[in-house]
Protein backbone atom coordinates (compact mmCIF):
# COMPACT_ATOMS: atom_id res chain seq x y z
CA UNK A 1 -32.01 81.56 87.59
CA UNK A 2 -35.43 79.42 88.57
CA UNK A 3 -36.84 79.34 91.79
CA UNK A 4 -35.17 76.48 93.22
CA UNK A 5 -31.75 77.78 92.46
CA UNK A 6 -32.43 80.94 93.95
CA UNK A 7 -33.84 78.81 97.21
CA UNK A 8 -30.80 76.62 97.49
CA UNK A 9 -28.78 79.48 97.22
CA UNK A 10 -30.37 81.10 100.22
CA UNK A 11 -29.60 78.03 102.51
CA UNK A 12 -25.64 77.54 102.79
CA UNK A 13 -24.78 74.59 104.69
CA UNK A 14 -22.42 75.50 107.97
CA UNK A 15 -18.89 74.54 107.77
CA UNK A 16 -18.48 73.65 111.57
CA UNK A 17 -20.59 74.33 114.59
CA UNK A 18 -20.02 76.40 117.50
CA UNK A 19 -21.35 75.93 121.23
CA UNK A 20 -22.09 78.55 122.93
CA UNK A 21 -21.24 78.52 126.48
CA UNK A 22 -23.60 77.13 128.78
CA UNK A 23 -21.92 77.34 132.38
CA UNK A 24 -23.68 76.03 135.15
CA UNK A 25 -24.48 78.10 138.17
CA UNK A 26 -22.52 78.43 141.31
CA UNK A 27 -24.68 80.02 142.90
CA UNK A 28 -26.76 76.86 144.18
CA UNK A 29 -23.72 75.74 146.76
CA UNK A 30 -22.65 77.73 149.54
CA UNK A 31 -19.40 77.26 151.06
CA UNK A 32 -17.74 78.24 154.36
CA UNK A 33 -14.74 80.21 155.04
CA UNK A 34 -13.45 77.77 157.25
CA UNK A 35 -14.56 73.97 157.74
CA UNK A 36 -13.60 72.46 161.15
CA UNK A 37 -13.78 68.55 161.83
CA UNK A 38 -17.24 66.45 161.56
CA UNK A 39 -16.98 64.19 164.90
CA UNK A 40 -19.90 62.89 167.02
CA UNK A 41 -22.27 64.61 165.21
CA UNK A 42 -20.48 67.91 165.92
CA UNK A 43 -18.88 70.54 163.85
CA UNK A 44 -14.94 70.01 166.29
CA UNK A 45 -11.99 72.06 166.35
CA UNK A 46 -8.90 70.28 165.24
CA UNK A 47 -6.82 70.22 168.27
CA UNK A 48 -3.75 70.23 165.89
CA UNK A 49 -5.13 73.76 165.29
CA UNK A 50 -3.66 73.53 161.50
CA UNK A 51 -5.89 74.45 158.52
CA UNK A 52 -5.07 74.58 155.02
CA UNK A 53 -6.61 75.70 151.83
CA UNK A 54 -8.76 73.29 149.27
CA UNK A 55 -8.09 74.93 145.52
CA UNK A 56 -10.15 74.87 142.40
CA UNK A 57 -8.09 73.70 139.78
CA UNK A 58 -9.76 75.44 136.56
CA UNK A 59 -9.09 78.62 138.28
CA UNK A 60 -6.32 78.06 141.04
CA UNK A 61 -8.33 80.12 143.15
CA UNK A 62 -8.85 78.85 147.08
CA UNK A 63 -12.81 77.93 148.05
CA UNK A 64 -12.24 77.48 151.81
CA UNK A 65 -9.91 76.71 154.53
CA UNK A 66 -10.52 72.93 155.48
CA UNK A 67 -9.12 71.94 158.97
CA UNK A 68 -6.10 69.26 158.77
CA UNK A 69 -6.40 66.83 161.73
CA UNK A 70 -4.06 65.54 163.91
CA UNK A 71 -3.65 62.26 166.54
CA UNK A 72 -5.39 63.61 168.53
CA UNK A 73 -7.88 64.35 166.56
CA UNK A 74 -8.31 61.22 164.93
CA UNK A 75 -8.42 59.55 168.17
CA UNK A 76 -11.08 61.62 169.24
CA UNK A 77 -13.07 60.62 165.78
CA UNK A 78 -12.26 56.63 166.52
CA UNK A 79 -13.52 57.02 169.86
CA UNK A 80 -17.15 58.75 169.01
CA UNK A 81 -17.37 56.13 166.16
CA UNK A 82 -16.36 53.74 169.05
CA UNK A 83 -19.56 54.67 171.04
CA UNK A 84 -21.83 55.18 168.48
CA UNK A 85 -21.56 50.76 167.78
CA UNK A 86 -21.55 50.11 171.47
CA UNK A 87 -24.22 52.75 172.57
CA UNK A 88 -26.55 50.71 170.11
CA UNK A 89 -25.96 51.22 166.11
CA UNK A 90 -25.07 47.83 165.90
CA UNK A 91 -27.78 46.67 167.95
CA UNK A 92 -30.85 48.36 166.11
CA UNK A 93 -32.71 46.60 164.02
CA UNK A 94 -32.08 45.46 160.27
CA UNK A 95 -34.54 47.12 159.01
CA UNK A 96 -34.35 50.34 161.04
CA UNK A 97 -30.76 50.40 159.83
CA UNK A 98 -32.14 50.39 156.13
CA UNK A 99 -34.54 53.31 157.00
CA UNK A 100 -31.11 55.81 157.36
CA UNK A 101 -29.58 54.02 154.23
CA UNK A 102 -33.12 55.37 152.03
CA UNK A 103 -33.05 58.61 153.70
CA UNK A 104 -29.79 59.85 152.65
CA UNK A 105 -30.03 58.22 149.20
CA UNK A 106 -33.40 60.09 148.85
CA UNK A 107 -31.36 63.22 149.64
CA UNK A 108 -29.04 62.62 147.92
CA UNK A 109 -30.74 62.66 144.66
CA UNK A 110 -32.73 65.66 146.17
CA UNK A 111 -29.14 67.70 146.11
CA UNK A 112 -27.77 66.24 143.54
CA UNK A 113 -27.33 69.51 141.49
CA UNK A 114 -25.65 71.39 144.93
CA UNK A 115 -23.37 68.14 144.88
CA UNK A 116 -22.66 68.19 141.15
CA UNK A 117 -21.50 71.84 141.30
CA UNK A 118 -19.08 71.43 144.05
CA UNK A 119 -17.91 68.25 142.79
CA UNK A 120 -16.46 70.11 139.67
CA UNK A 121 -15.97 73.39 141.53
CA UNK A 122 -13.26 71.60 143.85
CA UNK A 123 -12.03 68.13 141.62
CA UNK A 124 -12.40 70.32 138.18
CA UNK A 125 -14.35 67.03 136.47
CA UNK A 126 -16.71 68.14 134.28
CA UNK A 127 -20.27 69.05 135.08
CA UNK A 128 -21.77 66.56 132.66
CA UNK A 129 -19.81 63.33 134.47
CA UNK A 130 -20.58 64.42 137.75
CA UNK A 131 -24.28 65.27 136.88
CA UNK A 132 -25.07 62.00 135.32
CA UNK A 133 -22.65 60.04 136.64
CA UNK A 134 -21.22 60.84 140.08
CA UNK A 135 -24.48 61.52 141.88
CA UNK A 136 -26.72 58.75 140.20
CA UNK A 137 -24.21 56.18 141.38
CA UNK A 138 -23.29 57.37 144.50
CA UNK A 139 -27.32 57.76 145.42
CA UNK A 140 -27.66 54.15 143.76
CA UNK A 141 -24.80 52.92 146.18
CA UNK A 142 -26.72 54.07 149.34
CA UNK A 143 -30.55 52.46 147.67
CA UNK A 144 -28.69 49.06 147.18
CA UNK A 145 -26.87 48.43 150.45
CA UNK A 146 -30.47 50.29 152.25
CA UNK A 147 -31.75 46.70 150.26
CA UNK A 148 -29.36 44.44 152.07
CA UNK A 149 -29.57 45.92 155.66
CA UNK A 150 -32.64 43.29 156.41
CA UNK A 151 -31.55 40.70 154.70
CA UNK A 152 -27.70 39.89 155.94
CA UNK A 153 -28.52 36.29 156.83
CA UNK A 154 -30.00 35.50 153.05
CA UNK A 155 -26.55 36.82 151.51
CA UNK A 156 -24.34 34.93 153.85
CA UNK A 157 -26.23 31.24 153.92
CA UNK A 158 -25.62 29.22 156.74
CA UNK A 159 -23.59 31.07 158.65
CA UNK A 160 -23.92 34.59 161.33
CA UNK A 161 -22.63 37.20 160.08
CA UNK A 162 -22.21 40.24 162.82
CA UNK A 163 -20.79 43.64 162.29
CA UNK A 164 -17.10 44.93 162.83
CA UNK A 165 -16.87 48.04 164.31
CA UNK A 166 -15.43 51.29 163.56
CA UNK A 167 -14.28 51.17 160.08
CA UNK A 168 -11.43 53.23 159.11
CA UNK A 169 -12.04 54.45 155.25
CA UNK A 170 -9.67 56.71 153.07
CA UNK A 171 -10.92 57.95 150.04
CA UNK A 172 -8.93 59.55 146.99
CA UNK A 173 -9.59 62.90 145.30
CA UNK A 174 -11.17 61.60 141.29
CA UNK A 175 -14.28 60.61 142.59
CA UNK A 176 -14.64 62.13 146.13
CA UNK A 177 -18.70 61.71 146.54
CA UNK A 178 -18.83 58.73 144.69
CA UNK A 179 -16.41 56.53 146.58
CA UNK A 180 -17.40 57.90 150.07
CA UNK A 181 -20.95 55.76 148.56
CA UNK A 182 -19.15 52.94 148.29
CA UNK A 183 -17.70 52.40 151.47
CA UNK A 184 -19.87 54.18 153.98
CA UNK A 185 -22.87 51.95 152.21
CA UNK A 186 -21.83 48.77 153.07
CA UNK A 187 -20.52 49.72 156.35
CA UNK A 188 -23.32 51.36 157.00
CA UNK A 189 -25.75 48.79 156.13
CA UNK A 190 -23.56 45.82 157.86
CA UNK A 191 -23.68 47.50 161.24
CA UNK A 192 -20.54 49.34 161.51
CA UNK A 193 -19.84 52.84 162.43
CA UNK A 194 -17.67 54.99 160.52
CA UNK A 195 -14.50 57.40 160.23
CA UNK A 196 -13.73 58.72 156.87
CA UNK A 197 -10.86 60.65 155.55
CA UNK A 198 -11.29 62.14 152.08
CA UNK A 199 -8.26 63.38 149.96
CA UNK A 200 -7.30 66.97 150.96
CA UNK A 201 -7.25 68.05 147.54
CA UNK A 202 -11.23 67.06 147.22
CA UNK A 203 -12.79 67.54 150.82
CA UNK A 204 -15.47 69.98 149.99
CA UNK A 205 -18.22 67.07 149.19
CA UNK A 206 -17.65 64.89 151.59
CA UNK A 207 -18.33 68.08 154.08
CA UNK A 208 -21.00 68.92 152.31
CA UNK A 209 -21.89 64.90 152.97
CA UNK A 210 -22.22 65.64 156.43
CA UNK A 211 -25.37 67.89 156.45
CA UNK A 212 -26.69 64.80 154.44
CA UNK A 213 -26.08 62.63 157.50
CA UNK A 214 -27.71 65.86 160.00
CA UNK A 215 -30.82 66.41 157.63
CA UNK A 216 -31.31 62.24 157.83
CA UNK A 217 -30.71 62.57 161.60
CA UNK A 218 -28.55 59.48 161.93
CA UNK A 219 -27.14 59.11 165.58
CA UNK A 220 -24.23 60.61 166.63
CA UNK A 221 -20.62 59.40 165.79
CA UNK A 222 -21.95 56.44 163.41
CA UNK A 223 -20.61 58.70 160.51
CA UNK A 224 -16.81 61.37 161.35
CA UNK A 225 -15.64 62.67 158.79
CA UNK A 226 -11.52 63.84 159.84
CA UNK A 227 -9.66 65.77 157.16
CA UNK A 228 -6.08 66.33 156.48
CA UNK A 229 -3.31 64.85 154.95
CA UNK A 230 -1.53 61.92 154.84
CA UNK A 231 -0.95 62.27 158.52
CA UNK A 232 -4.47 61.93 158.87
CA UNK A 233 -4.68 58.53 156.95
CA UNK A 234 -1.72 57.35 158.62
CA UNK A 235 -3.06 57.81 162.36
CA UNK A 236 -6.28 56.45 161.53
CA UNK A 237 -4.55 53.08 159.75
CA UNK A 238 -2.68 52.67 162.98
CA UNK A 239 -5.30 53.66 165.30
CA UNK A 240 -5.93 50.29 167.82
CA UNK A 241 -10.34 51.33 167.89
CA UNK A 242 -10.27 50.79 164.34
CA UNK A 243 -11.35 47.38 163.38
CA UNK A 244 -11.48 47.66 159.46
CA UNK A 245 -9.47 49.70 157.21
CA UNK A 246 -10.62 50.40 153.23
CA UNK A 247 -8.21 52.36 150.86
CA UNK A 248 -8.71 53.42 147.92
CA UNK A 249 -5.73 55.23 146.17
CA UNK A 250 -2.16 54.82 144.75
CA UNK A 251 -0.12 51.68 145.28
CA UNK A 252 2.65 52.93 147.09
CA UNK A 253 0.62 54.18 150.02
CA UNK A 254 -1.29 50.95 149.78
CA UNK A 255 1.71 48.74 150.20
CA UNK A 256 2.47 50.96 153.07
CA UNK A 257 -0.64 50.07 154.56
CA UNK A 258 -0.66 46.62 154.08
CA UNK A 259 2.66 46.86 156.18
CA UNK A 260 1.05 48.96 158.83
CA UNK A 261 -1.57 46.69 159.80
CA UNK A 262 0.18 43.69 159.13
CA UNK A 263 -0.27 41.51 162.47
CA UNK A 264 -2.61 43.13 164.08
CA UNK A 265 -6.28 41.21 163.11
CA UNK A 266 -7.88 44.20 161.11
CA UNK A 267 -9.47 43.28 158.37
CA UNK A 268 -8.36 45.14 154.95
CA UNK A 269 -9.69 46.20 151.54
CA UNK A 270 -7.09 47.83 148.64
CA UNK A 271 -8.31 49.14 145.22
CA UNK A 272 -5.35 50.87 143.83
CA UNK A 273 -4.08 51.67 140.55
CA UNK A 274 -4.06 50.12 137.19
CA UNK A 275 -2.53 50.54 133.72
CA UNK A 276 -5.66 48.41 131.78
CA UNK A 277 -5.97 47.07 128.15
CA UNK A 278 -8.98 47.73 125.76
CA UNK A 279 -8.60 45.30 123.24
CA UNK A 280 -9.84 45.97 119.56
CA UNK A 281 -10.24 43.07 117.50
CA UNK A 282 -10.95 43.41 113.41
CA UNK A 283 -14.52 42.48 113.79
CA UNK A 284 -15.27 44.89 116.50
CA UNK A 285 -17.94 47.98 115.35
CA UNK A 286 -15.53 50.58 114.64
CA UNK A 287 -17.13 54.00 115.39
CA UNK A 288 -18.74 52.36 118.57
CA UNK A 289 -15.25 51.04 119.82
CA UNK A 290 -13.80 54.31 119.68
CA UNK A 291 -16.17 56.14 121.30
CA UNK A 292 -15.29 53.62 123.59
CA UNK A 293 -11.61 54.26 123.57
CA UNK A 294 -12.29 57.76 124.10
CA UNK A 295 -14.93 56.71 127.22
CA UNK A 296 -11.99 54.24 128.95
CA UNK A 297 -9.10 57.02 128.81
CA UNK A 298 -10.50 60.82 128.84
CA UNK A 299 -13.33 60.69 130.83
CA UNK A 300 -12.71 62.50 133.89
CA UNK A 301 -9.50 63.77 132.17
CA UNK A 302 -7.73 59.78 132.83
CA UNK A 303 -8.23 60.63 136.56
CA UNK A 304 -9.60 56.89 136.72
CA UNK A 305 -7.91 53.72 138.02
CA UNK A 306 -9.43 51.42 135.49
CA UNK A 307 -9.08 53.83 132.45
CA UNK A 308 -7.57 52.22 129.39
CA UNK A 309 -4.63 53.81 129.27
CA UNK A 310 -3.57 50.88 126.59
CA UNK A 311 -4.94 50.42 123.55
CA UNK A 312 -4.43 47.14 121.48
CA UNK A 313 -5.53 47.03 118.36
CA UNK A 314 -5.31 44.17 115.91
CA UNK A 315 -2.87 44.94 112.77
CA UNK A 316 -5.01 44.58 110.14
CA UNK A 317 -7.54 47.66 111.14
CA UNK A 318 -4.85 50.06 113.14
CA UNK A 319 -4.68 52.48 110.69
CA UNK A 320 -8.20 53.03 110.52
CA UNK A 321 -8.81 52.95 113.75
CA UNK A 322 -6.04 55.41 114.51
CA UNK A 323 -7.07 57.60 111.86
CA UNK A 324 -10.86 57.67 113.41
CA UNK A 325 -9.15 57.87 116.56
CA UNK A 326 -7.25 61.13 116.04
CA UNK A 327 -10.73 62.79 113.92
CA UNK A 328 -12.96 62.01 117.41
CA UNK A 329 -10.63 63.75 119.88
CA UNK A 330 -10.57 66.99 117.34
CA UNK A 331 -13.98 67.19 118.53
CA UNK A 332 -13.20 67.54 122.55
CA UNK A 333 -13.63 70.58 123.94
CA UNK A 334 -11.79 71.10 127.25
CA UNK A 335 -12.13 74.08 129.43
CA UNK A 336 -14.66 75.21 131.91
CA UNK A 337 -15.72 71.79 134.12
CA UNK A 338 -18.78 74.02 135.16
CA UNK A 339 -19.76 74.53 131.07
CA UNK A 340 -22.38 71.99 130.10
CA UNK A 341 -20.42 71.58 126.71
CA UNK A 342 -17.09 70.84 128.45
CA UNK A 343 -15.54 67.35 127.63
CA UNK A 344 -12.37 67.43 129.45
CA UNK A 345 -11.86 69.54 132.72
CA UNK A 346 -9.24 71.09 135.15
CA UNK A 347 -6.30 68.45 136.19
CA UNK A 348 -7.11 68.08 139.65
CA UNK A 349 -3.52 69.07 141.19
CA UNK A 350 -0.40 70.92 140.15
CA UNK A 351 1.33 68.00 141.15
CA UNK A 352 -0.25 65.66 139.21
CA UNK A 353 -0.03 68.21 135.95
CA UNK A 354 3.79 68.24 136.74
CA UNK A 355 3.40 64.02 137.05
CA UNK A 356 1.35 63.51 133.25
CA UNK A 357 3.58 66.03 132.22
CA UNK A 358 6.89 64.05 133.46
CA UNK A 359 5.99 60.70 131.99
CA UNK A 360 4.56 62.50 128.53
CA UNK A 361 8.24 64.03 127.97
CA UNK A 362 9.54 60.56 128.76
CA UNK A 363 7.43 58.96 126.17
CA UNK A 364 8.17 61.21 123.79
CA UNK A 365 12.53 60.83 124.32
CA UNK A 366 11.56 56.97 124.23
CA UNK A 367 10.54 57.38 120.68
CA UNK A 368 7.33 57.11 120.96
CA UNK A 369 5.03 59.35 118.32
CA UNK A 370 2.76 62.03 119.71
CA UNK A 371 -0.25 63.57 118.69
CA UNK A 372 -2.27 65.81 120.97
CA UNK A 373 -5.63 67.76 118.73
CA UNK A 374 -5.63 71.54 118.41
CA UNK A 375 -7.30 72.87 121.39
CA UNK A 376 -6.39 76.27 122.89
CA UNK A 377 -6.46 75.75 127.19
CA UNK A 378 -7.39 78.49 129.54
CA UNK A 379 -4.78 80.33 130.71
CA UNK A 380 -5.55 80.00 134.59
CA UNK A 381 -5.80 76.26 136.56
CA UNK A 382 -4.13 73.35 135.45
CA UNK A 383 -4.66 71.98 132.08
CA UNK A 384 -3.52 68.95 129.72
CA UNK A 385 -4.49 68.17 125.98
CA UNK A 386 -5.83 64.87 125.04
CA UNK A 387 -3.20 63.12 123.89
CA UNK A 388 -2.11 59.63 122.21
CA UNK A 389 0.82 57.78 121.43
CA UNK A 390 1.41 55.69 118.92
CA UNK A 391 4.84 53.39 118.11
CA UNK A 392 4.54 52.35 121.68
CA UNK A 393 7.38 49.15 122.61
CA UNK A 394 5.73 47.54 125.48
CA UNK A 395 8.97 48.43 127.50
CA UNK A 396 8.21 52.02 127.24
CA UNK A 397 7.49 53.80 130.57
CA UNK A 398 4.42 55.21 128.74
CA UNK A 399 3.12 51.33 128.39
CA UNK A 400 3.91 50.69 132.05
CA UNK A 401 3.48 52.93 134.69
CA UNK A 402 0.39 54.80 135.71
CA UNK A 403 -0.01 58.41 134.08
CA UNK A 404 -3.71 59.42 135.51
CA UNK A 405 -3.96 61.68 132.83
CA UNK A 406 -5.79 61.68 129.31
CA UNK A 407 -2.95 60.05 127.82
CA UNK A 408 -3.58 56.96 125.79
CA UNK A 409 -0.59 54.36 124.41
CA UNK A 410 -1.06 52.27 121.41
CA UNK A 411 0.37 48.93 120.74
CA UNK A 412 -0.75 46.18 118.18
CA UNK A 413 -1.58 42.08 117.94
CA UNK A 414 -2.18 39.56 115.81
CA UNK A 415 -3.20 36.94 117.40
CA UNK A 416 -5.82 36.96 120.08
CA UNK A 417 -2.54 34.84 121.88
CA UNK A 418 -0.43 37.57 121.50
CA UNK A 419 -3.50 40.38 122.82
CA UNK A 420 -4.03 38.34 125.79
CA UNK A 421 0.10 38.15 126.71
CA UNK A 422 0.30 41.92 126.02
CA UNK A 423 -2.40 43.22 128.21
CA UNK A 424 -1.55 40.44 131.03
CA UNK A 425 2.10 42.28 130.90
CA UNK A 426 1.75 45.02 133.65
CA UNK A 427 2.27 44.73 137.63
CA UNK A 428 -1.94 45.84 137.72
CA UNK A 429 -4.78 43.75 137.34
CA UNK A 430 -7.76 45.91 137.81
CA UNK A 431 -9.79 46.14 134.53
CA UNK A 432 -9.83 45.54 130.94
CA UNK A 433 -11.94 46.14 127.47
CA UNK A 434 -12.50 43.83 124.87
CA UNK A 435 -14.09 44.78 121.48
CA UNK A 436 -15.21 41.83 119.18
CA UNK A 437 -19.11 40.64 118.25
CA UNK A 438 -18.04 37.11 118.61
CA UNK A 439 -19.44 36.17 122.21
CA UNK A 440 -17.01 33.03 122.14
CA UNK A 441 -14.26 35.63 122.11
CA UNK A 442 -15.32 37.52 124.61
CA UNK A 443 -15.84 34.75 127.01
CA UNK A 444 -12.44 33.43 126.05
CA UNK A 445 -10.51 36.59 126.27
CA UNK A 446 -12.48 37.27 129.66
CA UNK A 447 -11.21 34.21 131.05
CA UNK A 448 -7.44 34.63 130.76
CA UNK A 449 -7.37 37.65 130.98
CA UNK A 450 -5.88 38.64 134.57
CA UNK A 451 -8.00 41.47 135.63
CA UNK A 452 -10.68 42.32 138.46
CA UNK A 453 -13.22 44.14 135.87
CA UNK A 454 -13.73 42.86 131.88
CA UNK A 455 -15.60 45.24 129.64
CA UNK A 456 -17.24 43.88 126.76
CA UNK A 457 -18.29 45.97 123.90
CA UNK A 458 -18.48 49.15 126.01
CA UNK A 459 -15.88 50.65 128.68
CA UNK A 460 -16.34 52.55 132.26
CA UNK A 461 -19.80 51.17 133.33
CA UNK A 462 -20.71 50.60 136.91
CA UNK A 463 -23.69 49.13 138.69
CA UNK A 464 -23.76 48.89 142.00
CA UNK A 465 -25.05 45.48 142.02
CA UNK A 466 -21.98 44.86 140.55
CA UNK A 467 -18.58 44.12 142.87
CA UNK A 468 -15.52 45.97 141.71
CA UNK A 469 -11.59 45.14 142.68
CA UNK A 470 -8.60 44.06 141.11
CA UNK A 471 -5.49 41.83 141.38
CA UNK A 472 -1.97 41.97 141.76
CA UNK A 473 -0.89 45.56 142.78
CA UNK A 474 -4.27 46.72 141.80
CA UNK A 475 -4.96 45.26 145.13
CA UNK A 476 -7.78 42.88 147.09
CA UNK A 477 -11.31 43.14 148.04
CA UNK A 478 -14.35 43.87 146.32
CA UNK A 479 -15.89 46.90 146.56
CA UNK A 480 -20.42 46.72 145.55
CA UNK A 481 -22.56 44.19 144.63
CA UNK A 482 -22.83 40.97 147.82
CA UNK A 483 -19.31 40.70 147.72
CA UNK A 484 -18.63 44.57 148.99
CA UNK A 485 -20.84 43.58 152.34
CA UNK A 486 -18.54 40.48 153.61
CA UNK A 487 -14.97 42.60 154.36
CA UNK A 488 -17.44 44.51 156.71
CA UNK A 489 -18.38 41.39 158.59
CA UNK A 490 -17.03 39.01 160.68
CA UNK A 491 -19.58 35.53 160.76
CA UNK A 492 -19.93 33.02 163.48
């Protein structure tokens, strides 16, 4: 045997590669037992005297008590925010106004690992997403609008724009820190005071949030946050101090609050759900549209609005795609949201778990084909495997209705005619992909294509610079960029 035998005999090439774990550590966040009611500055007792538990949902086990307010409560939150604009908020300058807006986007990023932690600790996202995306964003948010504060008139030409009020916001539980950015920014920034409920399944950030607004020492009552229920949300939708009301969540609640406020001169903002398209045409880059595909629909385990829960892909290259498809999701790894290597975390709920798990059965007695990679879950918390179907009839309730889950349908085209009449058939209009490198295409797909947000050549990518809404029952209002300053304003 000579001596480079011998050599390359020494040196087997691996057959697969194994990650070690690399959890993140807890340690860096401490929680309360018990968190009462942020009002006026103030750490409040909820008159309703009811508490409840928030869960973790890799491990089902409870992280704190989190008070559940009532009327009364909310009232009292309405009222301090009520002060706070009249007592002089809206009256301080621009540019002081601004000064806040830096501060807590300065510590934001300085806590941005203490936020990151509890953001998967209590949603179960993982650790990467809400490292490098969550917190950059939701700092980014806060730097923009701090931008605007001074320079109101030069957005609105020619006419006066002037504050609200008290803004009534209600946040949902997939991106907890990130969308309490994007409305208590603008507000913020425009003048208004604020009362914010987040979801009760995600509450621990946004009372974390509230040491934020202590340590930046902004006046008293310009930020409450109330949490609870639905209740909650409902009182505060209703409430007669509140001048502007923001929801971000499911359509059926949003319908309801269109109703609710119907007649009475508050101004309203809706970004609900979606079911989008990411289109795939036969000249698109291949391995960079999937990693796309898998980008729009499992990050943040489909917990997104405007995740492309529909995949069209043009005839002539579906069976490679599917077949590259099916080879990238054998390389997921879910488990652990607090594991660096984690892909795909905790469903946030039981109740959603039973939901994906409801409409996956359906899809399956439809006769729709399943495939879901080998993965072995934890055994504690609330899991789903990635999964895709393919054989999809656009009829199916799979194609249809919202699943906010990692579930992805497949459906084909021919015709860019055909692509454009398939993704425009759905009751959402949020967002949408499109995967081609003819620009032409791109601009002509974007154009009749009926959808708040177009994607081209890449999926899930937010600026805030960038305004972000839907149509239909996706809802109205822009959230970001110019456009997410003018529902907080009324101009004279």
């Amino acid at each position: 045997m000579t001596e480079i035998e011998k050599r390359q005999d020494r040196s087997p090439v691996p057959s697969a590669f194994d990650y070690a774990p690399a959890p993140e550590s807890r340690e860096i966040v401490t929680l309360e037992d018990r968190y009462d009611l942020f009002i006026g500055g103030e750490w409040v007792e909820p008159k309703s005297g009811e508490y409840a538990p928030t869960i973790s949902p890799s491990s089902e086990e409870p992280l704190a008590e989190v008070a559940y307010a009532g009327a009364e409560d909310v009232g009292t939150a309405v009222e301090a925010a009520g002060e706070a604009f009249e007592d002089g908020w809206s009256d301080i300058t621009p540019a002081e106004r601004a000064k806040y807006l830096y501060r807590i986007a300065r510590i934001l990023q300085e806590r941005s690992r203490e936020f990151a932690v509890l953001e998967s600790l209590d949603g179960g996202k993982p650790i990467r997403e809400s490292r490098d995306v969550d917190l950059p964003l939701s700092a980014a948010h806060f730097f923009y609008y701090a931008g605007w504060a001074d320079k109101l008139e030069y957005a609105f030409p020619n006419r006066k724009p002037k504050a609200l009020g008290v803004a009534g916001q209600i946040i949902p539980w997939n991106f907890p820190l990130l969308m309490l950015s994007w409305k208590i920014a603008p507000a913020l920034a425009s003048g208004n005071t604020v009362v914010l409920k987040p979801a009760e399944s995600t509450p621990l950030t946004a009372l974390l949030f509230c040491d934020v607004v202590r340590q930046a020492e902004l006046p008293p009552g310009v930020v409450n946050i109330v949490t609870g229920d639905g209740r909650a949300g409902a009182e505060l939708v209703k409430h007669p101090g509140v001048d502007k009301v923001a929801f971000t969540g499911s359509t059926d609640v949003g319908k309801e609050i269109q109703r609710a406020v119907a007649g009475t001169g508050k101004k309203l903002t809706l970004e609900l759900g979606g079911k989008a398209a990411n289109i795939i045409f036969d000249d698109a880059p291949l391995d960079q549209a999937v990693e796309g595909i898998i980008n729009g629909i499992y990050f943040n385990q489909g917990h997104v609005c405007c995740a492309g829960s529909r995949l069209l892909v043009q005839e002539s290259i579906y069976e490679q795609v599917i077949a590259k498809l099916k080879r990238r999701m054998g390389t997921l790894r879910v488990g652990d949201p607090l594991d660096k290597n984690t892909d795909i975390g905790a469903i946030n709920s039981k109740e959603q778990l039973e939901k994906i798990k409801e409409l996956v059965a359906a899809g399956e007695e439809e006769g729709a084909e399943i495939f879901q990679p080998p993965c072995r879950l934890p055994e504690k918390g609330w899991w789903f495997a990635p999964t895709v179907f393919t054989n999809v009839a656009q009829s199916y309730r799979v194609a249809q209705e919202e699943i906010f889950g990692p579930v992805l349908s497949v459906l084909t085209f021919r015709t860019p005619d055909e692509a454009v009449e398939k993704a425009n058939n759905t009751p959402y209009g949020l967002s949408a992909g499109v995967w081609t490198e003819k620009g032409s295409r791109i601009l002509s797909m974007a154009q009749r294509l009926r959808a708040g947000v177009i994607w081209a050549n890449t999926y899930n990518r937010f600026d805030p610079a960038s305004p972000f809404g839907g149509y239909k029952e996706s809802g109205f209002g822009r959230e970001g960029g110019r456009h997410g300053l003018e529902p907080y304003m009324r101009f004279e």
